[in-house]
C-alpha atoms as a PDB file:
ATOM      1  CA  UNK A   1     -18.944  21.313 -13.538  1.00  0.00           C
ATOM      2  CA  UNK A   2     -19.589  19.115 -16.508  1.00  0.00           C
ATOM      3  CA  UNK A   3     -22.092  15.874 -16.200  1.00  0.00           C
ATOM      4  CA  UNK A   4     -20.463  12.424 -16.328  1.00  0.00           C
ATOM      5  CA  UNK A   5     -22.075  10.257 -18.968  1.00  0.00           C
ATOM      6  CA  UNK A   6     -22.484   7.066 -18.323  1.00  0.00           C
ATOM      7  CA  UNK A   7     -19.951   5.599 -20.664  1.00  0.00           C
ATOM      8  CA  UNK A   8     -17.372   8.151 -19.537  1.00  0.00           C
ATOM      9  CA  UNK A   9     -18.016   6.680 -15.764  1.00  0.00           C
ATOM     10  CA  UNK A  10     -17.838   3.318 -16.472  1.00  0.00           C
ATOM     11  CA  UNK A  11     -13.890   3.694 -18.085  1.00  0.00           C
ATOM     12  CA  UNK A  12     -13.121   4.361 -14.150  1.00  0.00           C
ATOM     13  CA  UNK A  13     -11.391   0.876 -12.997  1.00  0.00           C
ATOM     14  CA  UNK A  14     -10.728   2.317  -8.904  1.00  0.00           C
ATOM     15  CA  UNK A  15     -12.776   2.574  -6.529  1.00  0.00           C
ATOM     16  CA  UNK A  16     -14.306   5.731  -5.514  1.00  0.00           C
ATOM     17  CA  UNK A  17     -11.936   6.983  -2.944  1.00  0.00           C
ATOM     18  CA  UNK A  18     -14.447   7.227   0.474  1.00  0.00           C
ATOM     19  CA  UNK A  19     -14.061   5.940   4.146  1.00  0.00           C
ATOM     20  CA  UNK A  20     -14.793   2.756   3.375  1.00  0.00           C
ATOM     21  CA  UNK A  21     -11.946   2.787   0.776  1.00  0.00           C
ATOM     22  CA  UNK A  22      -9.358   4.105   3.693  1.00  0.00           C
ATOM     23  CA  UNK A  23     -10.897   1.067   6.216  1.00  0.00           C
ATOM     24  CA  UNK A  24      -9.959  -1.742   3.693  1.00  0.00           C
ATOM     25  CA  UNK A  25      -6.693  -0.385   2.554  1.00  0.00           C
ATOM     26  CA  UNK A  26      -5.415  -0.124   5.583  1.00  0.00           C
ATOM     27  CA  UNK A  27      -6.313  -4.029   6.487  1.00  0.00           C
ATOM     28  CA  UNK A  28      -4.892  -4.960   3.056  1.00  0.00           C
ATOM     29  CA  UNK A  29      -1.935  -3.566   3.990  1.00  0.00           C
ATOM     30  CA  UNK A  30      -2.087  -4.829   7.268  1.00  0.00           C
ATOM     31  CA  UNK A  31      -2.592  -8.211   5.540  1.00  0.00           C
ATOM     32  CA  UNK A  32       0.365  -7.156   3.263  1.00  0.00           C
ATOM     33  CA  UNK A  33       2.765  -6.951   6.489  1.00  0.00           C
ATOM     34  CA  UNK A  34       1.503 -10.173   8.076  1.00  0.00           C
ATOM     35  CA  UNK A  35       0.806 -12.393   4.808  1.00  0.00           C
ATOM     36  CA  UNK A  36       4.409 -11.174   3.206  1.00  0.00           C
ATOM     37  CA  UNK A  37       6.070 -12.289   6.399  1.00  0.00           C
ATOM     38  CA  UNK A  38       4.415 -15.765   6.595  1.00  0.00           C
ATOM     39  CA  UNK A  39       5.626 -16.506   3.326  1.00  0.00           C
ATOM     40  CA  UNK A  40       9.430 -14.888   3.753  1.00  0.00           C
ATOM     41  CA  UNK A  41      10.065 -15.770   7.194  1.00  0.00           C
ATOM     42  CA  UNK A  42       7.928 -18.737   8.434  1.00  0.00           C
ATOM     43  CA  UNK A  43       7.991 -20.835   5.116  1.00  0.00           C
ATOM     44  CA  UNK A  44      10.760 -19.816   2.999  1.00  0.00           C
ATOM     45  CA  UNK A  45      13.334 -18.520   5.966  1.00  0.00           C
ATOM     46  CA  UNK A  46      13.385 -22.453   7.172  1.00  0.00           C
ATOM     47  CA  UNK A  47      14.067 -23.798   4.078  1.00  0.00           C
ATOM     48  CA  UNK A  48      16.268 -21.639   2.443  1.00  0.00           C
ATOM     49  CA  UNK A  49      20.296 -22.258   2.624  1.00  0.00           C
ATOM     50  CA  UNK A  50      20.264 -18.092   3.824  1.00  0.00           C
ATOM     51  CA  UNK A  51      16.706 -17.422   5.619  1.00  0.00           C
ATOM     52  CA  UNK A  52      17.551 -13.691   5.590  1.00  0.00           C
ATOM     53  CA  UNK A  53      18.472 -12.976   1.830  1.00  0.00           C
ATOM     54  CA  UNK A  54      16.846 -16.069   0.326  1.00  0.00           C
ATOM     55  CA  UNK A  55      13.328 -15.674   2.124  1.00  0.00           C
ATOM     56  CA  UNK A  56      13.130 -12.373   0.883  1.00  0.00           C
ATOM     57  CA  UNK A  57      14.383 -12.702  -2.769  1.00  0.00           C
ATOM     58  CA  UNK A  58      12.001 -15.703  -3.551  1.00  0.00           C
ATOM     59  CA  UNK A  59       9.245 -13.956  -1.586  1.00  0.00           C
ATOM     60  CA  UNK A  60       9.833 -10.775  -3.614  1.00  0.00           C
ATOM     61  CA  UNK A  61      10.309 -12.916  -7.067  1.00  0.00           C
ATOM     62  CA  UNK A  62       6.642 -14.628  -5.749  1.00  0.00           C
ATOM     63  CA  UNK A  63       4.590 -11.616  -4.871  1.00  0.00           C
ATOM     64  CA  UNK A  64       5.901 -10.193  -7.687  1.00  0.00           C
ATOM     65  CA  UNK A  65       4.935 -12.384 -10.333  1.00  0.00           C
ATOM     66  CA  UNK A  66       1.671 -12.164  -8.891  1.00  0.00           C
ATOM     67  CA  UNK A  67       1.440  -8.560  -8.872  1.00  0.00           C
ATOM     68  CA  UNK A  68       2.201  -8.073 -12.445  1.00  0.00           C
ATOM     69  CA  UNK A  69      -0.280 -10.655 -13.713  1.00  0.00           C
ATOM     70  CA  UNK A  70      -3.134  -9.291 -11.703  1.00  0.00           C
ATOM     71  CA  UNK A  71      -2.048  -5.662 -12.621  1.00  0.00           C
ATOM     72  CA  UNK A  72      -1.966  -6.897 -16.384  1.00  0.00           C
ATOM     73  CA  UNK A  73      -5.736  -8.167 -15.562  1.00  0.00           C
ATOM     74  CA  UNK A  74      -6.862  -5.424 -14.242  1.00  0.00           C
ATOM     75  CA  UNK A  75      -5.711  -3.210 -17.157  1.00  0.00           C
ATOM     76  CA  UNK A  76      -7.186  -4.992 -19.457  1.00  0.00           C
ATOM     77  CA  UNK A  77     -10.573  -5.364 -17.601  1.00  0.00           C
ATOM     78  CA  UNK A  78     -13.323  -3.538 -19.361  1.00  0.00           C
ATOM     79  CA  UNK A  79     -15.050  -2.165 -16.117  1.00  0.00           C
ATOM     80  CA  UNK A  80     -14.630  -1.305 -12.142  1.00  0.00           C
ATOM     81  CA  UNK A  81     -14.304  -4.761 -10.438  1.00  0.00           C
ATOM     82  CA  UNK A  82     -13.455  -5.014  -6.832  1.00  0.00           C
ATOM     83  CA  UNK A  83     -12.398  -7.831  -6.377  1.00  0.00           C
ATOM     84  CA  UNK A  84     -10.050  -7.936  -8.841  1.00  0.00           C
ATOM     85  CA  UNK A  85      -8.793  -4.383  -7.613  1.00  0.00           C
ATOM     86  CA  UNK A  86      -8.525  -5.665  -3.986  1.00  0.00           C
ATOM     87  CA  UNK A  87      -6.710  -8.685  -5.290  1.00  0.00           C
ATOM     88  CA  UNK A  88      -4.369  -6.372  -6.560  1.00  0.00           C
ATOM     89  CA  UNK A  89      -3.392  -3.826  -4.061  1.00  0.00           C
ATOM     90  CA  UNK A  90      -2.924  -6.691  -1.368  1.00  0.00           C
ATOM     91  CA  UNK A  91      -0.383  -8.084  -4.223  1.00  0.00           C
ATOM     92  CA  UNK A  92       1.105  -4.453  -4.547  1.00  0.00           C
ATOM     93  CA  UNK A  93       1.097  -4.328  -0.343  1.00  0.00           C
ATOM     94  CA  UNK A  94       2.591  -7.618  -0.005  1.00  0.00           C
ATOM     95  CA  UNK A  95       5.077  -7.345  -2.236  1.00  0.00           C
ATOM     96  CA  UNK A  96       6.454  -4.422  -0.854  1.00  0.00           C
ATOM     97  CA  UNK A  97       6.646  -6.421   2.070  1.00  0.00           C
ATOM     98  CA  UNK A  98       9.102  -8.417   0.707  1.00  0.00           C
ATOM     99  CA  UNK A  99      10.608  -5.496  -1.269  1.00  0.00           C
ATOM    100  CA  UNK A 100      11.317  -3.292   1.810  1.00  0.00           C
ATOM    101  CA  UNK A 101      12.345  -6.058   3.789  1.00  0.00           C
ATOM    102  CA  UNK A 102      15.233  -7.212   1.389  1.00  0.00           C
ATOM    103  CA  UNK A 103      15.638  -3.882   0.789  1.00  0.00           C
ATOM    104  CA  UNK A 104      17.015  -2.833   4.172  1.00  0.00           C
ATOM    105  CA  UNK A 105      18.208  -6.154   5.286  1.00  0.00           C
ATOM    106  CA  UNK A 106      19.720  -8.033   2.850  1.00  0.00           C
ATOM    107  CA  UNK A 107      21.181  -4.977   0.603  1.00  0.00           C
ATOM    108  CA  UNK A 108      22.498  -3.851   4.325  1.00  0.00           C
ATOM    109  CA  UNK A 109      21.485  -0.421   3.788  1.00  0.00           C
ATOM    110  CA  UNK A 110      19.456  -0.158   6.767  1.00  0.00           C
ATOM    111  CA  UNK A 111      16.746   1.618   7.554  1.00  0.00           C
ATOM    112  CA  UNK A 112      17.435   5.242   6.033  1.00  0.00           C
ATOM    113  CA  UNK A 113      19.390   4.089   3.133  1.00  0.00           C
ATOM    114  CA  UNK A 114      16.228   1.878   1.984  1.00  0.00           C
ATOM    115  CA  UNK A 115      13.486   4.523   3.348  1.00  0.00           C
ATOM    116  CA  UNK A 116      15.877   7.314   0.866  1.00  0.00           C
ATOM    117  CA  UNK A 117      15.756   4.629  -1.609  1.00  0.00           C
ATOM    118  CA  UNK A 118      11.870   4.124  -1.980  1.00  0.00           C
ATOM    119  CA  UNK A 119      11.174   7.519  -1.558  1.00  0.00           C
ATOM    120  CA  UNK A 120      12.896   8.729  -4.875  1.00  0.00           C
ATOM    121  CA  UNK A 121      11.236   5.678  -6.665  1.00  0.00           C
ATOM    122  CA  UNK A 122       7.777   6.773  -5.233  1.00  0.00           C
ATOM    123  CA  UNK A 123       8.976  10.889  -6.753  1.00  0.00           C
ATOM    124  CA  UNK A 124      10.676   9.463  -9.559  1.00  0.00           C
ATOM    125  CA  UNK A 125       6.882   7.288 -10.574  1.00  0.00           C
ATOM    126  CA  UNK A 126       5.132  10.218 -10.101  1.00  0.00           C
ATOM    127  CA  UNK A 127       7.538  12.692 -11.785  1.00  0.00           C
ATOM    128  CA  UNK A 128       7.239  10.390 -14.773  1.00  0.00           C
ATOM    129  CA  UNK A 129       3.321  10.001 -14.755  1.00  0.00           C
ATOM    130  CA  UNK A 130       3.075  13.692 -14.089  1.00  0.00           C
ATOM    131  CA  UNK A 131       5.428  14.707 -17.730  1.00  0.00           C
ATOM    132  CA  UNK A 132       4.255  11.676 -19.880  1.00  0.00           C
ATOM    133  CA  UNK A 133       0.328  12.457 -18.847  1.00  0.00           C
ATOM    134  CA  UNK A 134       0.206  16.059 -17.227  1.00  0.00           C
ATOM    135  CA  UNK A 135      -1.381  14.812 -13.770  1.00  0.00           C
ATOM    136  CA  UNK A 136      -0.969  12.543 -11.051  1.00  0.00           C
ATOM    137  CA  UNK A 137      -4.855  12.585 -10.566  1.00  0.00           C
ATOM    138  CA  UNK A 138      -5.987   9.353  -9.172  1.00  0.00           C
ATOM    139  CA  UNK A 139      -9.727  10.581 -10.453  1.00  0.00           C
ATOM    140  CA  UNK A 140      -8.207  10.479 -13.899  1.00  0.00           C
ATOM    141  CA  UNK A 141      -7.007   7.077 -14.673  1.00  0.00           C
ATOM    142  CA  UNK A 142      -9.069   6.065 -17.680  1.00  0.00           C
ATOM    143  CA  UNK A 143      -6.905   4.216 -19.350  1.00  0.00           C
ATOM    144  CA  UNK A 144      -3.759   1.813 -19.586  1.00  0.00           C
ATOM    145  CA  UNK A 145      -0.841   4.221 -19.384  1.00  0.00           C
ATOM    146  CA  UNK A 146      -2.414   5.686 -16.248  1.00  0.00           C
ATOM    147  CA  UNK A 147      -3.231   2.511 -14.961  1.00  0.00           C
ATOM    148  CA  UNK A 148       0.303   1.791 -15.318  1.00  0.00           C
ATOM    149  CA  UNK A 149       1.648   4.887 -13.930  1.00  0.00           C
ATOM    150  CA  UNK A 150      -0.788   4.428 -10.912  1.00  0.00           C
ATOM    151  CA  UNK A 151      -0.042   0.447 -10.024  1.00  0.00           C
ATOM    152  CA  UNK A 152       3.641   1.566 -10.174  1.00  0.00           C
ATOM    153  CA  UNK A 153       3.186   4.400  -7.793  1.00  0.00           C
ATOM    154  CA  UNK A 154       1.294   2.017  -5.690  1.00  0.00           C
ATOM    155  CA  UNK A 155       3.534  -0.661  -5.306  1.00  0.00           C
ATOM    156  CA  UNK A 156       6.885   1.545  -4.674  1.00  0.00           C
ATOM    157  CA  UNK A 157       4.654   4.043  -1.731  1.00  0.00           C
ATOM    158  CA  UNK A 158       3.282   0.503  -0.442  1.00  0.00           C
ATOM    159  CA  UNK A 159       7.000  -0.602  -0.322  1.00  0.00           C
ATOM    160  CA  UNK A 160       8.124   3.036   1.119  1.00  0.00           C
ATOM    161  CA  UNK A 161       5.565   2.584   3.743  1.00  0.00           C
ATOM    162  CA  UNK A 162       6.533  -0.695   4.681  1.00  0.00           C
ATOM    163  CA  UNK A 163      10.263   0.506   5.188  1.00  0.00           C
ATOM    164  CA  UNK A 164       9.001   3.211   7.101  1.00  0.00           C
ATOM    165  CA  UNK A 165       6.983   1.575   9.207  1.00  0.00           C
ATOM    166  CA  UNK A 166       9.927  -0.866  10.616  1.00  0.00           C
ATOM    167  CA  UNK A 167      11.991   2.072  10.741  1.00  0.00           C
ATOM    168  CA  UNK A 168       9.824   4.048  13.103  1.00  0.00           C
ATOM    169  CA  UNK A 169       8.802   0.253  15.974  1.00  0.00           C
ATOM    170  CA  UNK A 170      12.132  -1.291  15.327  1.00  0.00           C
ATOM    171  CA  UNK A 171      14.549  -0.810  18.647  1.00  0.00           C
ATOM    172  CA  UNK A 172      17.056   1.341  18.586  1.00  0.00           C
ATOM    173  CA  UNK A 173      19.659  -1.071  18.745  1.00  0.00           C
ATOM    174  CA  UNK A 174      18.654  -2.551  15.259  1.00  0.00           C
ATOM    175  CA  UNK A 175      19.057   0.494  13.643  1.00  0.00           C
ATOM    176  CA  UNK A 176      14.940   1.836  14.420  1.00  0.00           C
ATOM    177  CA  UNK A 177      13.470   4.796  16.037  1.00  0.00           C
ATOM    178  CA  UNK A 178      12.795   2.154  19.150  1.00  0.00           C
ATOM    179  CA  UNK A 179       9.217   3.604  19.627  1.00  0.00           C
ATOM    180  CA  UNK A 180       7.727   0.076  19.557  1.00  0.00           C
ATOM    181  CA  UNK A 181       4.422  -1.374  17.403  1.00  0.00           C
ATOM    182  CA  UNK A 182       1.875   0.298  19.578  1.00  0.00           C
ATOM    183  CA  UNK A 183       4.179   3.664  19.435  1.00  0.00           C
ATOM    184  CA  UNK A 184       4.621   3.419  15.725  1.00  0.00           C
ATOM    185  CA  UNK A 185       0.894   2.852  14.894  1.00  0.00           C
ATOM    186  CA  UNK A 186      -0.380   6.239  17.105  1.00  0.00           C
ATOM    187  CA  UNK A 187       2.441   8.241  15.155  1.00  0.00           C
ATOM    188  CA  UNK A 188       1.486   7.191  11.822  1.00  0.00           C
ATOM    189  CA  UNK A 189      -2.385   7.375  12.753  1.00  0.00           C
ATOM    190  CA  UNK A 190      -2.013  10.449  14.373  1.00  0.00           C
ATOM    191  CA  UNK A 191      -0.197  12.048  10.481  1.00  0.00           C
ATOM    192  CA  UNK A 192      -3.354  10.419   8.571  1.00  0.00           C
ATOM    193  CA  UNK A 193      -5.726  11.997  11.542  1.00  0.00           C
ATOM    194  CA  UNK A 194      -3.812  15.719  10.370  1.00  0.00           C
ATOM    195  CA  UNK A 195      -3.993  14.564   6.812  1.00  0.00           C
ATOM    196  CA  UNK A 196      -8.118  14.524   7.399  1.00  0.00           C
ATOM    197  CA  UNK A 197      -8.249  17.475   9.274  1.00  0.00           C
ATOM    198  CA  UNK A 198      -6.327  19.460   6.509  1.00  0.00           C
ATOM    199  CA  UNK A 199      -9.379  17.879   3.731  1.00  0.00           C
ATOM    200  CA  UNK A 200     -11.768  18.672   5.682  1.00  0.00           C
ATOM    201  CA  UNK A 201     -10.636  21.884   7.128  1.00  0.00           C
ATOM    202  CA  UNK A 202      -9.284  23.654   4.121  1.00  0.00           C
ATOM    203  CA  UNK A 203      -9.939  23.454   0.230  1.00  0.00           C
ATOM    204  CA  UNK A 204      -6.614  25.412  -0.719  1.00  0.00           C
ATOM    205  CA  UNK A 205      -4.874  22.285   0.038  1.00  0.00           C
ATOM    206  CA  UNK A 206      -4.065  20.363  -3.249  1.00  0.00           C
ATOM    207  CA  UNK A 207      -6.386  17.084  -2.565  1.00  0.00           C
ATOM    208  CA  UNK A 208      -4.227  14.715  -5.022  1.00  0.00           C
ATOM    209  CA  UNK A 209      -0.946  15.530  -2.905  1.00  0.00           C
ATOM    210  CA  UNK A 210      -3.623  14.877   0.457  1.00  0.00           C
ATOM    211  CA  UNK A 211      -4.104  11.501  -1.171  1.00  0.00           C
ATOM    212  CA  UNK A 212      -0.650  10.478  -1.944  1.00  0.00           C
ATOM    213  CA  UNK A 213       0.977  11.305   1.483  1.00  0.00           C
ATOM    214  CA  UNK A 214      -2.428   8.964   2.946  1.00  0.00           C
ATOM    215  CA  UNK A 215      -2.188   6.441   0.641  1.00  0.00           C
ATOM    216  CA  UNK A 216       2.074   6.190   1.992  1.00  0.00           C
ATOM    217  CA  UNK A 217       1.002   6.479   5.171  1.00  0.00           C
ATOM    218  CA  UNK A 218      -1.832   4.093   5.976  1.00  0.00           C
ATOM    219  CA  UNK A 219       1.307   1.580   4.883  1.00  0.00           C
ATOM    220  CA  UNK A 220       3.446   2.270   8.077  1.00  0.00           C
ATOM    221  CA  UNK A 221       0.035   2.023   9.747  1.00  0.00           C
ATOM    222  CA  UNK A 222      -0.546  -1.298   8.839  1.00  0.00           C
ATOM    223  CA  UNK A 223       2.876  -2.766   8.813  1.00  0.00           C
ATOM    224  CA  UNK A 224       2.706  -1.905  12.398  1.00  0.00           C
ATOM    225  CA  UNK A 225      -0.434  -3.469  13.275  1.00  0.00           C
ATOM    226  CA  UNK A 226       0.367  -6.071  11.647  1.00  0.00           C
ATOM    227  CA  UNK A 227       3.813  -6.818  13.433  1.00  0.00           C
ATOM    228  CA  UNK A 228       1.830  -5.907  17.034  1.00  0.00           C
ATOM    229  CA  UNK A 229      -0.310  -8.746  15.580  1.00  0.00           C
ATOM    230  CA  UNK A 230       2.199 -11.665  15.166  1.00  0.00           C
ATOM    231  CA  UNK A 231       5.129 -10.182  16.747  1.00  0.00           C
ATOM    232  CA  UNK A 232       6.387 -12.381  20.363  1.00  0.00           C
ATOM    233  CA  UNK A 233       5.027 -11.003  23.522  1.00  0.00           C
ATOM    234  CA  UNK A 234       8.586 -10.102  24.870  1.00  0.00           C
ATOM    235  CA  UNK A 235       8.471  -7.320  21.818  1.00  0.00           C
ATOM    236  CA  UNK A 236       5.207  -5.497  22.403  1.00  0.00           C
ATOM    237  CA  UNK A 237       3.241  -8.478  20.132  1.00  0.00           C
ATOM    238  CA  UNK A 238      -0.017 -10.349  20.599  1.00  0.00           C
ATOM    239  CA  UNK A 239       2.294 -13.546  19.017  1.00  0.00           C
ATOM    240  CA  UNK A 240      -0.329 -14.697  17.246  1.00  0.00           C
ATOM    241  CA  UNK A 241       0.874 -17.029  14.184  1.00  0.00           C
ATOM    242  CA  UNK A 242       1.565 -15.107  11.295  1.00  0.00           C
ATOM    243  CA  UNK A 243      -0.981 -17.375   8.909  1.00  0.00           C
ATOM    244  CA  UNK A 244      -3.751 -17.087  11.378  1.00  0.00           C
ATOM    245  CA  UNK A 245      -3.619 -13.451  11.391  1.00  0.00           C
ATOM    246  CA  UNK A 246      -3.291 -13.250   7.710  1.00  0.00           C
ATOM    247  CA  UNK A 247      -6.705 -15.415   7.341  1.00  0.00           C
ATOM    248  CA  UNK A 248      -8.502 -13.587   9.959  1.00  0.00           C
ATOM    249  CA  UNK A 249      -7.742 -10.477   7.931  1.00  0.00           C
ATOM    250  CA  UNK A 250      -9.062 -11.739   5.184  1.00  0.00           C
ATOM    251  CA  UNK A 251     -12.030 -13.204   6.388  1.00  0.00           C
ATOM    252  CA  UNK A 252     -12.495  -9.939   7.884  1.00  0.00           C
ATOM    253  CA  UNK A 253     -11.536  -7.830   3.979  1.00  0.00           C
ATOM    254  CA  UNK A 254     -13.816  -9.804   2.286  1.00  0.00           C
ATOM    255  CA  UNK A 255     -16.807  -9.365   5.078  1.00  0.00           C
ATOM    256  CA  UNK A 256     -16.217  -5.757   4.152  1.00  0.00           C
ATOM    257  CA  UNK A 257     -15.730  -5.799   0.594  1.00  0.00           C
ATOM    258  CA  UNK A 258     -19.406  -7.635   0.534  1.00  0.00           C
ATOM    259  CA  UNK A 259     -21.002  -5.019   3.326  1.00  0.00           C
ATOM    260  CA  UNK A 260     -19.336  -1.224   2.173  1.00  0.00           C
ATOM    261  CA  UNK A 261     -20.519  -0.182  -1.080  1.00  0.00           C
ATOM    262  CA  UNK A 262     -17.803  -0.628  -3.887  1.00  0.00           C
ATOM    263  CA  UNK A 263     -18.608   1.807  -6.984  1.00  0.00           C
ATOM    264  CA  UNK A 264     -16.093   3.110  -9.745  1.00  0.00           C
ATOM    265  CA  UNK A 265     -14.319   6.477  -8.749  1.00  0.00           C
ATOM    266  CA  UNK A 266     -15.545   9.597 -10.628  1.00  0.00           C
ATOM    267  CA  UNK A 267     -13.256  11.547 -12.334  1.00  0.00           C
ATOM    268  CA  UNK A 268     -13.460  15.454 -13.823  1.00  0.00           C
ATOM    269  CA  UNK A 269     -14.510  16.294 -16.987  1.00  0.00           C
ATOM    270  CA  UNK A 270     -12.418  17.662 -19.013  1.00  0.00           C
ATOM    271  CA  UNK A 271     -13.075  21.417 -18.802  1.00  0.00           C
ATOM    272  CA  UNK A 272     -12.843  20.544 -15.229  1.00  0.00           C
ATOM    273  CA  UNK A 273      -9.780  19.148 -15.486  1.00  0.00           C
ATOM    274  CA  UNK A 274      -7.887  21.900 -17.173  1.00  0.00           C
ATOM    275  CA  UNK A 275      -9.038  24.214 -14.449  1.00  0.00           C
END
């Protein structure tokens, strides 16, 4: 194994990918479900001539814009900042929010049709990455074309998950799996908890694929928490308003963003890399 210089270290703009990394992504996404949804449904559904289709297409066009101005930020950053990557992923989880949501609803594909749908954008992003660059290494992104290729994959598997994650609480009777938010979040938490076992259990396992099918699934994970969160109490919720559980989980991000240590993700050199 080759030594990292410091220079070489310092071109890594993510975050070293450790437990701490899994506990905040899965509140930003929670944040993602709960946040998207205060702007979509409880602002812009009431005001909107359609609160179904229009809620979600302004939301989307919103979170958007915002994603794609704090992506071009962070690409053109010179070093690791975490704030500025946090910023970004709950952009990228919110927006997929909105994404999924119009998505399955308002396209009136349901469920599957949108679930299929994201899934061959999240293979599609990394098929590209993988032929234009020759990995889909999250270690590895040192520069703006992975960057790119990596807040791409990001934003479609943050979408994905959020489809998912309806898909699996939803009742039957709207097209779901009917096994409720509580149901939904020990499925999904029990796949990561098999996910971990498999790292730590067995280094034949390709780690980049472990990381991909976590990264997806801490999405589900959170959209479900996060609907058990403001969801009524007649559906399995705590009904808590959807803006006061977005700013206790951001209270709660930032607490943790100041407390867990947030350094630059290493990456292999590149002897290593070719093996």
């Amino acid at each position: 194994m080759i030594e990292q210089s410091p220079a070489r270290e310092a071109l890594s703009k993510v975050p070293a990918v450790t437990l701490g990394f899994w506990i905040i992504k899965i509140l930003a996404t929670t944040l993602g479900e709960t946040g998207g949804d205060t702007v979509t449904m409880s602002w812009l559904g009431e005001t909107t001539a359609n609160p179904v289709t229009g809620g979600y297409l302004i939301g989307t066009a919103i979170f958007g814009i915002a994603l794609v101005v704090l992506v071009w930020v962070q690409i053109r950053a010179r070093t690791f900042n975490p704030w500025l990557y946090w910023a970004t992923i709950v952009a990228s989880t919110t927006c997929g929010t909105t994404l999924a949501d119009f998505a399955d609803r308002s396209l009136g594909i349901g469920y599957p049709g949108g679930s299929l749908l994201l899934l061959a954008c999240v293979l599609l992003s990394l098929l590209a990455w993988h032929r234009t660059l020759g990995h889909v290494d999250v270690r590895r992104i040192v520069g703006p074309r992975e960057e790119s290729f990596y807040w791409l994959t990001i934003t479609f598997s943050q979408t994905l998950g959020t489809a998912l994650g309806d898909w699996a609480a939803d009742d039957r009777s709207e097209g779901g799996w009917g096994l409720g938010y509580g149901g939904g979040a020990l499925v999904f938490g029990a796949g990561l908890a098999v996910l971990a076992i498999l790292y730590f259990s067995s280094r034949k396992v390709n780690r980049v694929g472990l990381f991909w099918a976590a990264f997806i699934l801490t999405r589900p994970l959170g959209a479900t928490v996060g609907d058990f969160l403001d969801k009524p109490v007649a559906k399995g919720g705590l009904d808590w308003s959807r803006p006061l559980a977005s700013a206790v989980l951001l209270v709660v991000i930032v607490a943790l963003i100041f407390i867990l240590p947030q350094r630059p993700g290493s990456h292999p050199g590149e002897a290593e890399a070719g093996t």
